[in-house]
Protein backbone atom coordinates (compact mmCIF):
# COMPACT_ATOMS: atom_id res chain seq x y z
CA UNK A 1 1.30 47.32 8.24
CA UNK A 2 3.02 50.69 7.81
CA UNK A 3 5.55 49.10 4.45
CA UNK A 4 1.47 49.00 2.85
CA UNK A 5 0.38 53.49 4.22
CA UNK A 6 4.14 55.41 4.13
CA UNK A 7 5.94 54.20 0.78
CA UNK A 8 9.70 53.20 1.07
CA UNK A 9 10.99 56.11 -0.84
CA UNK A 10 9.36 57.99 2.37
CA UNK A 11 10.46 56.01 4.67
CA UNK A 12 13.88 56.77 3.63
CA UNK A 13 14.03 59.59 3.68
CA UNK A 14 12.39 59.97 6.86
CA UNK A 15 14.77 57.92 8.76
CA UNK A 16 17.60 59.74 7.34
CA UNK A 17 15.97 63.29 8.73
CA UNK A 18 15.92 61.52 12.14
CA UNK A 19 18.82 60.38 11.56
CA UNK A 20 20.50 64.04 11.01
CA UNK A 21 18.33 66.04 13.42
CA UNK A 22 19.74 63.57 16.11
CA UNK A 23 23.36 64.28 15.07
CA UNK A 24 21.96 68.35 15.32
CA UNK A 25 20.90 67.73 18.80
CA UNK A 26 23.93 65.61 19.82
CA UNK A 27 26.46 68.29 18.73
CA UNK A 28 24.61 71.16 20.02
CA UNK A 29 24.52 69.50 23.50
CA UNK A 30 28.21 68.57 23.26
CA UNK A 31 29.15 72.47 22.25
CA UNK A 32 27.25 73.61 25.34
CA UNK A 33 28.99 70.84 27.58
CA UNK A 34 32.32 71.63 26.29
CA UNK A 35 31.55 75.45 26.62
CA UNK A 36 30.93 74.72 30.09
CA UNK A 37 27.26 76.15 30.40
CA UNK A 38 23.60 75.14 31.31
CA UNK A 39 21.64 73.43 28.54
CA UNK A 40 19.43 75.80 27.42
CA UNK A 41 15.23 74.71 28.19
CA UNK A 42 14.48 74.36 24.23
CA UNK A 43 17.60 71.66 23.91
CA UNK A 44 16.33 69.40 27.21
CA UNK A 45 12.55 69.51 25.80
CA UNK A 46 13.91 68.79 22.26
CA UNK A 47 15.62 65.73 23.46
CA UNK A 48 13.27 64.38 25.52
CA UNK A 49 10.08 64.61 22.24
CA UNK A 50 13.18 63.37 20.44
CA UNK A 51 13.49 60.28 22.55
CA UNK A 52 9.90 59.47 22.15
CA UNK A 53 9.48 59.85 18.69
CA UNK A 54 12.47 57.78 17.55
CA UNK A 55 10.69 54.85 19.28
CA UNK A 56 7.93 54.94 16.75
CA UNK A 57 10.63 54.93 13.98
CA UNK A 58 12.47 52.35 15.50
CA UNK A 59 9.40 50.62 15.26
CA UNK A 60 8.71 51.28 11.97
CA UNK A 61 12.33 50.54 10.23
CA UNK A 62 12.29 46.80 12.09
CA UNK A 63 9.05 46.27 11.02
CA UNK A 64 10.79 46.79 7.58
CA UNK A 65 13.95 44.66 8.53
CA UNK A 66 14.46 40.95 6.78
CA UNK A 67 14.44 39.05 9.35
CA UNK A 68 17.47 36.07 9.80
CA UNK A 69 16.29 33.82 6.89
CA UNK A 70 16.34 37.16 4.59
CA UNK A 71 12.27 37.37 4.61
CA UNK A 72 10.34 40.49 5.68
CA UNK A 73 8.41 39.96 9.03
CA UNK A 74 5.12 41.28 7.37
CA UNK A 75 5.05 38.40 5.13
C-alpha cells in the first residue's frame, strides 16, 4: 500500500500543497471572471492536470481513512 512507500509526515504535507495550490487556482480563475476577461491558456491547462492529479491523492488520503468501525482499510 502507499501508508508502507510515502511516510505520513509526507503525506501531509503533500495533501496540504494540493490543498493550497487548488485555492491558488480557484482565486486566480475567480479574479479573471470577476475582471470580466478570457482565462488565460496556462490557467485552463493548469486546471485540467490539476483535476487529474487530485484523483490520485484522493486515492491515496482514503486509502489512509479509518474506515466506520475506526480501523484503517489496509489492515
Amino acid at each position: 500500500m502507499l501508508k508502507d512507500i510515502i511516510p505520513a509526515a509526507l503525506r501531509s504535507k503533500v495533501y496540504i500543497g494540493v490543498a493550497l495550490l487548488g485555492f491558488a487556482l480557484g482565486g486566480t480563475q475567480v479574479g479573471f471572471a470577476a475582471a470580466k476577461v478570457d482565462q488565460p491558456v496556462w490557467l485552463v491547462v493548469a486546471f485540467a492536470v490539476y483535476g487529474f492529479v487530485v484523483t490520485a491523492v484522493g486515492f491515496t488520503a482514503a486509502s489512509n481513512t479509518p474506515n466506520l468501525q475506526g480501523r484503517h482499510e489496509a489492515e
